[in-house]
N, C-alpha and C. Protein backbone atom coordinates (compact mmCIF):
# COMPACT_ATOMS: atom_id res chain seq x y z
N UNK A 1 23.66 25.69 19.36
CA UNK A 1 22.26 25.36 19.19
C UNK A 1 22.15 23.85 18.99
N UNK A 2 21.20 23.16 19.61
CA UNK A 2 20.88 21.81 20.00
C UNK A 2 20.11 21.38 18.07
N UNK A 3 20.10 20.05 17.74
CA UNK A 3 19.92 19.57 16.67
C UNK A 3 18.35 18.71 17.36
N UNK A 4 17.48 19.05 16.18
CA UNK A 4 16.23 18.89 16.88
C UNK A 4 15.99 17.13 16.49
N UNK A 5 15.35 16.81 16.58
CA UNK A 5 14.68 15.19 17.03
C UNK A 5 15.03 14.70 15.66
N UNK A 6 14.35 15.11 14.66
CA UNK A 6 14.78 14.77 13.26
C UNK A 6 15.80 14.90 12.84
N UNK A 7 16.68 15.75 12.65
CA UNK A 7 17.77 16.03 12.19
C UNK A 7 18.90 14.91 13.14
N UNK A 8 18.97 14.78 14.47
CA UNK A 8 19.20 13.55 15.36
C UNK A 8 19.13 12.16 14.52
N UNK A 9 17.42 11.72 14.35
CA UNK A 9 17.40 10.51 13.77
C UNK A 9 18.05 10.26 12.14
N UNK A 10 17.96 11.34 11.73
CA UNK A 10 19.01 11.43 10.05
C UNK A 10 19.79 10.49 10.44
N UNK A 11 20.46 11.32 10.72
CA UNK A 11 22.28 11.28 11.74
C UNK A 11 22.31 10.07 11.65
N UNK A 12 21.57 9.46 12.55
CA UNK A 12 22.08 7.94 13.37
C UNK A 12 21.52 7.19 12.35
N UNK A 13 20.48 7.63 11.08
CA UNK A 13 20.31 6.49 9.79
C UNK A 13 21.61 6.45 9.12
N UNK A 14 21.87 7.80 8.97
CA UNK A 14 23.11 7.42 7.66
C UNK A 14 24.43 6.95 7.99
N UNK A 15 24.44 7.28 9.65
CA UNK A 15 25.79 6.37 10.18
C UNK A 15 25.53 5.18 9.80
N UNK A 16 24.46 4.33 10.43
CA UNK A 16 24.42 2.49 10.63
C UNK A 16 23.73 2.23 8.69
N UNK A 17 23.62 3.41 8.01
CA UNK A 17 23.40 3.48 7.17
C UNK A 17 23.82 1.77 6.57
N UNK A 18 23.76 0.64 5.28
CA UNK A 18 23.96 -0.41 4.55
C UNK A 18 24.19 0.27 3.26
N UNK A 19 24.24 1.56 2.95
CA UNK A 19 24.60 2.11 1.43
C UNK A 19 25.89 2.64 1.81
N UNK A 20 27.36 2.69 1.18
CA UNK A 20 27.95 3.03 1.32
C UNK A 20 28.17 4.59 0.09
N UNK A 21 27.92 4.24 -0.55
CA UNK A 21 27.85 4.82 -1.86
C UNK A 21 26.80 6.46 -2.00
N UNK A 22 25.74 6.04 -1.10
CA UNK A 22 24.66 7.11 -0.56
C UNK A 22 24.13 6.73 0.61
N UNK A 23 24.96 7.38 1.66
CA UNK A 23 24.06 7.03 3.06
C UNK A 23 22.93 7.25 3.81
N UNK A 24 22.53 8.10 2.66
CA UNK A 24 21.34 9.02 3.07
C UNK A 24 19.73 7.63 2.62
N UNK A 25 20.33 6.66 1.82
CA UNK A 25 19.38 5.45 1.52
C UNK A 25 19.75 4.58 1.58
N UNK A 26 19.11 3.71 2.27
CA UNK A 26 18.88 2.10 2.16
C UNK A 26 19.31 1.68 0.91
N UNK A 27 19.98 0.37 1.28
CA UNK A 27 20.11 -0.81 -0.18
C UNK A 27 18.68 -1.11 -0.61
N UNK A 28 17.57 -1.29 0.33
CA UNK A 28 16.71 -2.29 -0.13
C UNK A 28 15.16 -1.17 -0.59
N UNK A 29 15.40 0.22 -0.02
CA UNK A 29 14.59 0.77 -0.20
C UNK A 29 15.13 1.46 -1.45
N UNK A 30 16.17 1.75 -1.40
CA UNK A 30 16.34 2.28 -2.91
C UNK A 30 16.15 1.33 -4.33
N UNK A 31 16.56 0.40 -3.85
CA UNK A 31 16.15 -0.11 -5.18
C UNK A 31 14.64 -0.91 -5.51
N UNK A 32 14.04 -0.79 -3.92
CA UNK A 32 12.68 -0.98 -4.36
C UNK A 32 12.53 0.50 -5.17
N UNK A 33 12.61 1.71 -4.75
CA UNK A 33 12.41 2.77 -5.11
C UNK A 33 12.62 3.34 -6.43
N UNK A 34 13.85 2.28 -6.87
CA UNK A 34 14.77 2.39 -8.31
C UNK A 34 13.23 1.82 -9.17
N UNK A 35 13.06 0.84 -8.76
CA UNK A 35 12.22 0.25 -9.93
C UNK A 35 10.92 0.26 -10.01
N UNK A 36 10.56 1.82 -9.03
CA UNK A 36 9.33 2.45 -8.74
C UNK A 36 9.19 3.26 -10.26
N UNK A 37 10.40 3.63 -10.24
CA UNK A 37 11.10 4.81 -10.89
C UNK A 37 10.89 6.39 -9.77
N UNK A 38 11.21 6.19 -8.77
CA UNK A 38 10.89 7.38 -7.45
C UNK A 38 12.06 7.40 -6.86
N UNK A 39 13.54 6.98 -7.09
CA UNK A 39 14.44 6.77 -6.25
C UNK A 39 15.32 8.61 -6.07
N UNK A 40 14.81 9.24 -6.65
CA UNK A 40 15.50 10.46 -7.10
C UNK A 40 14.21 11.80 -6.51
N UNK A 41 12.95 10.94 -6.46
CA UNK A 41 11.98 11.80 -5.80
C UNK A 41 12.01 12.57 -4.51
N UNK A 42 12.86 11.68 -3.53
CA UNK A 42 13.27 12.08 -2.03
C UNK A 42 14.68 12.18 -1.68
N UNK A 43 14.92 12.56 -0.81
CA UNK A 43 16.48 12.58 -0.56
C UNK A 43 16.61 11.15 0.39
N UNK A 44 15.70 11.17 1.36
CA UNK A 44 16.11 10.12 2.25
C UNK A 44 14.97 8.78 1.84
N UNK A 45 15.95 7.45 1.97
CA UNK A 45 15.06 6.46 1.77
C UNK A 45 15.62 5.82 3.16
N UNK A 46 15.80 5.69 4.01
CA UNK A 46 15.68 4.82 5.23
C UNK A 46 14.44 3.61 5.77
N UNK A 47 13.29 4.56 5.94
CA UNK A 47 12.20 3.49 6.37
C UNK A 47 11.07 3.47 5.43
N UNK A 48 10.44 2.72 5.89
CA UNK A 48 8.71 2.52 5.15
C UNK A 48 8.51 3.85 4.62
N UNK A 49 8.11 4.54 6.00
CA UNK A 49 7.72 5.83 5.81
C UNK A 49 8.56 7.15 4.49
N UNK A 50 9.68 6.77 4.69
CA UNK A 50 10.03 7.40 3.10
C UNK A 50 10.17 6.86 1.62
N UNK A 51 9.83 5.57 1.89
CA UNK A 51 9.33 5.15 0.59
C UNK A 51 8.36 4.70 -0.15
N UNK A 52 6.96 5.32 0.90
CA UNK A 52 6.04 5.31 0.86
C UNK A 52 5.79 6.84 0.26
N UNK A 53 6.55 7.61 0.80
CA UNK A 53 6.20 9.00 0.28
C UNK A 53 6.94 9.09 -1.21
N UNK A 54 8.01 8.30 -1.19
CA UNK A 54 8.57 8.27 -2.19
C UNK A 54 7.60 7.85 -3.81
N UNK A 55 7.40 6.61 -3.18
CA UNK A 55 6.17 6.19 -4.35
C UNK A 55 4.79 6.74 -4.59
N UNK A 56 4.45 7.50 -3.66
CA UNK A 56 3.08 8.41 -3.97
C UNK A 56 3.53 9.57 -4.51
N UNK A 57 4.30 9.87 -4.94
CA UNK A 57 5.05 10.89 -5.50
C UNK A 57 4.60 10.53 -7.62
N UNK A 58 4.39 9.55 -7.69
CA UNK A 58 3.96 9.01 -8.85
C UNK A 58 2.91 7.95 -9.34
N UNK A 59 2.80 7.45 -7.95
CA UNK A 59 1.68 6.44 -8.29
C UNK A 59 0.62 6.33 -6.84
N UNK A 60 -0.35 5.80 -7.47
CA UNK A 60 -0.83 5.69 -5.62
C UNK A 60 -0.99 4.43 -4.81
N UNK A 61 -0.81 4.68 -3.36
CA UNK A 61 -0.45 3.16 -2.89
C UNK A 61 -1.22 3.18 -1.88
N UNK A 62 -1.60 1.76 -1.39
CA UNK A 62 -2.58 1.52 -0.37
C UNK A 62 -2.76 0.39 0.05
N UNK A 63 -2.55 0.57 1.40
CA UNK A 63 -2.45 -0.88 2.35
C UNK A 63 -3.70 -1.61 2.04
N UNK A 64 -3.41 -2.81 1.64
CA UNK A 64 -3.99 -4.16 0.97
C UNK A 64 -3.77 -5.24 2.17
N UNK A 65 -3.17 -5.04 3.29
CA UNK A 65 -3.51 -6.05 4.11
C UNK A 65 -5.01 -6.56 5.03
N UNK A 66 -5.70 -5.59 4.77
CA UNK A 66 -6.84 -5.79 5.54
C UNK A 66 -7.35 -6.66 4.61
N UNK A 67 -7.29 -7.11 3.11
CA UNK A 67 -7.58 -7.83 2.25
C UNK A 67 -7.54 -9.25 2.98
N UNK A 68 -6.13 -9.55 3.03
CA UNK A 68 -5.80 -11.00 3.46
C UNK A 68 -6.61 -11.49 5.00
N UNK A 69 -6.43 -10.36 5.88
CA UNK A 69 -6.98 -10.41 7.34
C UNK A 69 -8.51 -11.08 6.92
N UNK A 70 -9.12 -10.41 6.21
CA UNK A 70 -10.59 -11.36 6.08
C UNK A 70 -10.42 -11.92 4.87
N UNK A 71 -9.83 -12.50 4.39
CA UNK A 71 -9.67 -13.40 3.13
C UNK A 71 -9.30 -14.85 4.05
N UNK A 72 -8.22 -15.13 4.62
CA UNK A 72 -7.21 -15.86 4.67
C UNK A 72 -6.95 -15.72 6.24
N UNK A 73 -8.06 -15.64 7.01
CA UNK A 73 -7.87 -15.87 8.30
C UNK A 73 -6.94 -16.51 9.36
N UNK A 74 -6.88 -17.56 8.47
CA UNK A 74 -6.47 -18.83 9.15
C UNK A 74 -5.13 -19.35 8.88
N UNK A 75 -4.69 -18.57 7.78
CA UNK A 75 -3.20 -18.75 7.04
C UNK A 75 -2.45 -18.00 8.08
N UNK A 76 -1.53 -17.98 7.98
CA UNK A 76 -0.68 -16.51 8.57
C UNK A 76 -0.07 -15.88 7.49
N UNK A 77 0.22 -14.64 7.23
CA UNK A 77 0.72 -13.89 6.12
C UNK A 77 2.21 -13.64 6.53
N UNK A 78 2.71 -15.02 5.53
CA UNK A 78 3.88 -14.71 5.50
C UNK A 78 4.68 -14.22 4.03
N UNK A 79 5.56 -14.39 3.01
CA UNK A 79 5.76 -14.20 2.17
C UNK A 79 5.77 -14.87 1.20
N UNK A 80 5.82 -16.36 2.16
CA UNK A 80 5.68 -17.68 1.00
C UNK A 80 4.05 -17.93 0.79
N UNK A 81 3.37 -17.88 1.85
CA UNK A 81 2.02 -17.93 1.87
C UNK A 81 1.51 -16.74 0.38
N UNK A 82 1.91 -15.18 1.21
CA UNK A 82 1.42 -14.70 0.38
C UNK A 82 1.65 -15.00 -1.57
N UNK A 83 2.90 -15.42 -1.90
CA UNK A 83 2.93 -15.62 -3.31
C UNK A 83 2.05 -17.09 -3.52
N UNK A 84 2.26 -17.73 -2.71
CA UNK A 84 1.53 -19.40 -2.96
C UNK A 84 0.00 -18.86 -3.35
N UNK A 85 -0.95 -17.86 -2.63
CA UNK A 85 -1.85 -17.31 -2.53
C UNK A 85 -2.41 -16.02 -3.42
N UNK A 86 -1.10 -15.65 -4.24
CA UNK A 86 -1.17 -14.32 -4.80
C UNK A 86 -2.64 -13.92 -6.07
N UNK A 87 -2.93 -15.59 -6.62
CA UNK A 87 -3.69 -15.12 -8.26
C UNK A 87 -4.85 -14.47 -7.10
N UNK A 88 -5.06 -15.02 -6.32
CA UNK A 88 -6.47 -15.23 -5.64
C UNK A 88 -6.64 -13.86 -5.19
N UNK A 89 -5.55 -13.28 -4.51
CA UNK A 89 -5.34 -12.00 -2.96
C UNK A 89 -5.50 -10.63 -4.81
N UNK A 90 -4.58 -11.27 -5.27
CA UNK A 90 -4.37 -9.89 -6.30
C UNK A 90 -5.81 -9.41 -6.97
N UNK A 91 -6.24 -10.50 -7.16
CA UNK A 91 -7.72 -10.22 -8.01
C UNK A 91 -9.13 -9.51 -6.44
N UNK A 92 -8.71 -10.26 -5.63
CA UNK A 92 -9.79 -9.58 -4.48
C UNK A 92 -9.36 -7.97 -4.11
N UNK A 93 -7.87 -8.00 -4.39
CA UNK A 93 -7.75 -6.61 -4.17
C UNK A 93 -7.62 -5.30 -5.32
N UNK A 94 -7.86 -5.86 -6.15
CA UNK A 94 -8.12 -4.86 -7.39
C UNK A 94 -9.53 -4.60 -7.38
N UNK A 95 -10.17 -5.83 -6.86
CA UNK A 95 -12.14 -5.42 -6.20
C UNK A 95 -12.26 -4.48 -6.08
N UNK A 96 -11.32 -4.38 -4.67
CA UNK A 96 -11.89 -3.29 -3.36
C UNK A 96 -12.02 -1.84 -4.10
N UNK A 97 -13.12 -1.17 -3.85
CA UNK A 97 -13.53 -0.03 -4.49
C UNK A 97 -13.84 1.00 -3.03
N UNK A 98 -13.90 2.12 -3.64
CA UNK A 98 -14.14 3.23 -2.56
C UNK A 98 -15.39 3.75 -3.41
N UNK A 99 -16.27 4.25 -2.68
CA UNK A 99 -17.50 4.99 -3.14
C UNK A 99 -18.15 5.87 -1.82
N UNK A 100 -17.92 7.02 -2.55
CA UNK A 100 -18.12 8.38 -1.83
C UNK A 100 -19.06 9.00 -2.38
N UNK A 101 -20.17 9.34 -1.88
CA UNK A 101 -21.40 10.07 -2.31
C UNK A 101 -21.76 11.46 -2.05
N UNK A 102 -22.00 12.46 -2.11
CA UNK A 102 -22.27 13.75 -2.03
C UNK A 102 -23.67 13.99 -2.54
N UNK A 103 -24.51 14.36 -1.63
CA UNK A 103 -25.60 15.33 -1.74
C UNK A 103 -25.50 16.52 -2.13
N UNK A 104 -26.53 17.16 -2.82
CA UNK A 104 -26.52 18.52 -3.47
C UNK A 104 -27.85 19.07 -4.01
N UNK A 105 -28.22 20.07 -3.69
CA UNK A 105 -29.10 20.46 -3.78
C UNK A 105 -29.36 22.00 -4.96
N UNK A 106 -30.17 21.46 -5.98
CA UNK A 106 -30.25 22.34 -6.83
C UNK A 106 -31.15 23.69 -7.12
N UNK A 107 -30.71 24.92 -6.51
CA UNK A 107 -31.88 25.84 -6.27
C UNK A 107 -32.92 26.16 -7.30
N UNK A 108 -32.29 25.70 -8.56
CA UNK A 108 -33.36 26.10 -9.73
C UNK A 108 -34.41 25.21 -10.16
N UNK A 109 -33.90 24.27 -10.14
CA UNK A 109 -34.77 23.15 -10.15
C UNK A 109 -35.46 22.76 -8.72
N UNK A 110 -34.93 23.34 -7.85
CA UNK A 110 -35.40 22.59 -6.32
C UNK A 110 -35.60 21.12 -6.14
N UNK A 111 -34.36 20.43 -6.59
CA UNK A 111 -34.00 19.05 -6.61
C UNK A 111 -33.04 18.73 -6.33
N UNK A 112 -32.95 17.64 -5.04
CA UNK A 112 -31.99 17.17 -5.05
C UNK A 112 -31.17 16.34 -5.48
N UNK A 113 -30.19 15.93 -5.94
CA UNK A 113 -29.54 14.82 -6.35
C UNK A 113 -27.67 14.54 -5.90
N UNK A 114 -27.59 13.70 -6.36
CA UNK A 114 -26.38 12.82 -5.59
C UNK A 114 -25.02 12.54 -6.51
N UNK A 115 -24.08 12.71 -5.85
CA UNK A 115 -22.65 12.74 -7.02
C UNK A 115 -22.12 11.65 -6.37
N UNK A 116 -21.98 10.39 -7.03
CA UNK A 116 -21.46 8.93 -6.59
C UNK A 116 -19.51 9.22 -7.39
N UNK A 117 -18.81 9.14 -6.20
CA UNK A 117 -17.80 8.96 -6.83
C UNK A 117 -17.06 7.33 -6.73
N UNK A 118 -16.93 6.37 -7.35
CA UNK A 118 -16.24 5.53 -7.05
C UNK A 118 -14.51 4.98 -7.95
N UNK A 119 -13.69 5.05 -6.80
CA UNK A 119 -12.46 4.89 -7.03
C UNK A 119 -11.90 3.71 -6.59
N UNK A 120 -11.17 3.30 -7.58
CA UNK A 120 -10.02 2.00 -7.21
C UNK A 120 -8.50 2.16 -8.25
N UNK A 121 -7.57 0.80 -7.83
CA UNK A 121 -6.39 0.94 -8.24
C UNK A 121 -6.39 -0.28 -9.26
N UNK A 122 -5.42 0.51 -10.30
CA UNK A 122 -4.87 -0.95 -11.55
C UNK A 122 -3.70 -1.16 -10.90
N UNK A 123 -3.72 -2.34 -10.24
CA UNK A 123 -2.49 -2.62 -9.49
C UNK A 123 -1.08 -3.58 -10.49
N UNK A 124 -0.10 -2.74 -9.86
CA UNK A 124 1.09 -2.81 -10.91
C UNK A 124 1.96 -3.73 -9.71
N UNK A 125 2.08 -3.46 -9.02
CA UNK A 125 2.98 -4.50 -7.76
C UNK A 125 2.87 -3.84 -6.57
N UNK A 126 3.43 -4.89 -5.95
CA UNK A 126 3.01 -4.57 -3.93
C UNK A 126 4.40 -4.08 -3.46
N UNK A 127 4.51 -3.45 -2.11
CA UNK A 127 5.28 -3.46 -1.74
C UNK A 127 5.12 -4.41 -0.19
N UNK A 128 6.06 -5.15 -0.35
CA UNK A 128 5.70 -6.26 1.05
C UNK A 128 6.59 -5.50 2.23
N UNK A 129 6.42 -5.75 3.24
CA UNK A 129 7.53 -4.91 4.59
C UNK A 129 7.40 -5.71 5.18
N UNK A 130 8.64 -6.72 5.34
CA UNK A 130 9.19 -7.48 6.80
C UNK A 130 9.93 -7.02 7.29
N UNK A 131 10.50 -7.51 9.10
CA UNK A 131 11.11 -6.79 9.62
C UNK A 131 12.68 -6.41 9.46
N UNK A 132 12.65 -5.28 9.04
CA UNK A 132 13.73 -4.47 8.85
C UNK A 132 14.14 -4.95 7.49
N UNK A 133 13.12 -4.91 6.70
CA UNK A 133 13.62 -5.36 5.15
C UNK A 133 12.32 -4.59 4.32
N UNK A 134 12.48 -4.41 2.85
CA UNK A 134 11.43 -4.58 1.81
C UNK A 134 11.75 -5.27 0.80
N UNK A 135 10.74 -5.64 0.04
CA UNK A 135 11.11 -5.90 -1.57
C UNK A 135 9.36 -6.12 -2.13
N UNK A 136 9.72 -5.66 -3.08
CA UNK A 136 8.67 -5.86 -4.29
C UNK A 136 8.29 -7.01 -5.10
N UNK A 137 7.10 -7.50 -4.80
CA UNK A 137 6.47 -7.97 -6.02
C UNK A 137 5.68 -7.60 -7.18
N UNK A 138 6.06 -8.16 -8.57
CA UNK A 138 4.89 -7.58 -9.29
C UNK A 138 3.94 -8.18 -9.38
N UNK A 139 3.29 -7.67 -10.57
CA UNK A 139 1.67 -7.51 -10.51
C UNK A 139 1.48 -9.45 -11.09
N UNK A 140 2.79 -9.85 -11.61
CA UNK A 140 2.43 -11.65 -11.70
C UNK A 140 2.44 -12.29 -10.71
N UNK A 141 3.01 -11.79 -9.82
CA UNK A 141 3.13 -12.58 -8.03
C UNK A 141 4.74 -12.97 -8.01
N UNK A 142 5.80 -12.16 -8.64
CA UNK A 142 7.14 -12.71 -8.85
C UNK A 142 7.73 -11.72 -8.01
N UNK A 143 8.18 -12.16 -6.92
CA UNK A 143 9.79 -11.31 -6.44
C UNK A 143 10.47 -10.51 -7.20
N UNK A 144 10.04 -9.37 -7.71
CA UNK A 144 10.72 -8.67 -8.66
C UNK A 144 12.35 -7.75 -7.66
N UNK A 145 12.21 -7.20 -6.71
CA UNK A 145 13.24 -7.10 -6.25
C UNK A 145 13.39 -6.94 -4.78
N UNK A 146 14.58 -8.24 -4.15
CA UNK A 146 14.75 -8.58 -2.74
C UNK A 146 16.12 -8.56 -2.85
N UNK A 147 16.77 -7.38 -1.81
CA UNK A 147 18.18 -7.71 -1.88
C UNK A 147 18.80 -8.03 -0.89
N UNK A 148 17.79 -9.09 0.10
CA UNK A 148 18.52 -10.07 0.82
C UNK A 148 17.78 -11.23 0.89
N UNK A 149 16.93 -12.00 -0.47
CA UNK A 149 16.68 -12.99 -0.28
C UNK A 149 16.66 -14.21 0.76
N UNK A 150 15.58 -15.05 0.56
CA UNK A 150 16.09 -16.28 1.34
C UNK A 150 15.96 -17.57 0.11
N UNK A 151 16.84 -18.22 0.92
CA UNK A 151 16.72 -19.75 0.22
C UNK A 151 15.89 -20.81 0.56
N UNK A 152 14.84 -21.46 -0.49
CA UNK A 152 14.14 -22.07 0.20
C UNK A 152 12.76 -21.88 0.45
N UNK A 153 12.02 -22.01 1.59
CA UNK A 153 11.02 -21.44 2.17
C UNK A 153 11.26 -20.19 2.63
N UNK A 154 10.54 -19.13 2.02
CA UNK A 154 10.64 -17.64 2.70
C UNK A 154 9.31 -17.67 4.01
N UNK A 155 9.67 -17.80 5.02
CA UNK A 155 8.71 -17.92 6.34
C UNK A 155 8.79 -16.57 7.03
N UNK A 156 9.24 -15.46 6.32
CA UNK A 156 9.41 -13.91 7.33
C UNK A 156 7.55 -13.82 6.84
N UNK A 157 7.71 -13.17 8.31
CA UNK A 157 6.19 -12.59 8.52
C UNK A 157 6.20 -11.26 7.93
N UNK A 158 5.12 -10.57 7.21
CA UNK A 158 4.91 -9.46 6.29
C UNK A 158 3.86 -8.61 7.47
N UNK A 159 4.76 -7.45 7.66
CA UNK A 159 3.90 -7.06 8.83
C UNK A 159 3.04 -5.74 7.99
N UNK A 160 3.54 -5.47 6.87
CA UNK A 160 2.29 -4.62 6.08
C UNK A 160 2.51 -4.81 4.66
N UNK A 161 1.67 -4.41 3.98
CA UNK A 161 1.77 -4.74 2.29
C UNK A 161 1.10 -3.65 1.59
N UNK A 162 1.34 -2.97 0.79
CA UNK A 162 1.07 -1.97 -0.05
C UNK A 162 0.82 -2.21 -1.71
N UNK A 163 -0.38 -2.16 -2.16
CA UNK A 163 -0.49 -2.25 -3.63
C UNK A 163 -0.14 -1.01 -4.17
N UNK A 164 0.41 -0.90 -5.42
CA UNK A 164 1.06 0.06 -6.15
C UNK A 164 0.35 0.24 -7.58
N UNK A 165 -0.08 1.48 -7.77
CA UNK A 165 -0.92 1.27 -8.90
C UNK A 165 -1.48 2.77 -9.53
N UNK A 166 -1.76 2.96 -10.74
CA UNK A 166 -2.75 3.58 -11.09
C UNK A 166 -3.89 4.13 -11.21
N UNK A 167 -4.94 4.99 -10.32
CA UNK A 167 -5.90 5.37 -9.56
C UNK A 167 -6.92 4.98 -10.69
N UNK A 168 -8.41 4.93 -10.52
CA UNK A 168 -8.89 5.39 -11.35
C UNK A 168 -10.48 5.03 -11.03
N UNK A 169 -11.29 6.37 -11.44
CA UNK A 169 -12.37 7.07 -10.83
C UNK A 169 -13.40 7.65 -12.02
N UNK A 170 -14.49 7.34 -11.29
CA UNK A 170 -15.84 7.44 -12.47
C UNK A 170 -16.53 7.91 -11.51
N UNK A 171 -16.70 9.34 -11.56
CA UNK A 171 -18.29 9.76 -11.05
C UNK A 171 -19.30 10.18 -11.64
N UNK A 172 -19.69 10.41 -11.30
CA UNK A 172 -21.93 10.10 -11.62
C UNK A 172 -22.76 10.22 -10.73
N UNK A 173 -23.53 11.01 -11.82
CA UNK A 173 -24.86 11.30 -10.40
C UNK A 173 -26.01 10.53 -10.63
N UNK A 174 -26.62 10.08 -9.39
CA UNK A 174 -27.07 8.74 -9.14
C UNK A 174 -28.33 9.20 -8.22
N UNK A 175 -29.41 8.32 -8.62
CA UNK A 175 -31.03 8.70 -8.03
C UNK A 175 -30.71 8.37 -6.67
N UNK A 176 -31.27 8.60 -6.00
CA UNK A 176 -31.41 8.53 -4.29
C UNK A 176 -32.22 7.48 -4.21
């Protein structure tokens, strides 16, 4: 019996695997993952995608790059940019709020009224993703963990960024 598509791509992670110790994870995702406290949540840490599931497993996370895209147009988002830039990006993105409204209609009263839910994150640190790397910053704008640094100017381009954080939601019903 043939080994289906997934079970295939395992395979060929934990061969070219960089953990010797556990091949089933990344150096750089596990110990972003270590100091999630989520490293024990999943079996496999290889890409974004499992340490993304990894960390929603305890906290909730959410792409914060559309932040910079209309913030900082004109910059390019790289990693040095982004910390040079961080008091500014961190505070616009603890803003961003979600607000979801629901109509409802009350048969006894024969009134309608409205359930405003609005949600956002207490952001604790990001997760930055360059290519074929991660590492974490925290919530001061410090490199908390990169385990292949650069020296110098860090100029890798951040092709997505994830805030990491604590949810938190107030609803209320609200006049029309």
């Amino acid at each position: 019996m043939s080994k289906n598509r997934i079970t295939k791509y395992r395979d060929r992670r934990k061969r070219y695997s960089n953990n010797s110790e556990n091949p089933n994870q990344n150096v750089c995702a596990h110990h972003v993952a270590h100091c999630l406290g989520v490293a024990d949540q999943v079996r496999y840490l290889h890409n974004l995608g499992d340490l993304l599931r990894a960390a929603r497993k305890k906290w909730s996370v959410r792409s914060r790059k559309s932040v910079w895209a209309t913030k900082y147009k004109k910059i390019p988002l790289t990693v040095n940019q982004f910390l040079k830039h961080f008091n500014d990006f961190n505070e616009l993105a603890e803003g961003q709020k979600s607000v979801v409204k629901k109509h409802y209609w009350c048969p006894e009263s024969e009134e309608p009224w409205i359930e405003q839910t609005t949600s956002s994150i207490s952001i604790s640190a990001y997760i930055v993703y360059v290519k074929g790397h991660v590492l974490l910053v925290n919530a001061n704008g410090e490199v908390h963990v990169d385990t292949a640094p650069k020296t110098g100017t860090d100029r890798r381009k951040i092709l997505k960024l994830y805030a990491v954080g604590q949810p938190y939601k107030k609803v209320e019903a609200v006049e029309e």
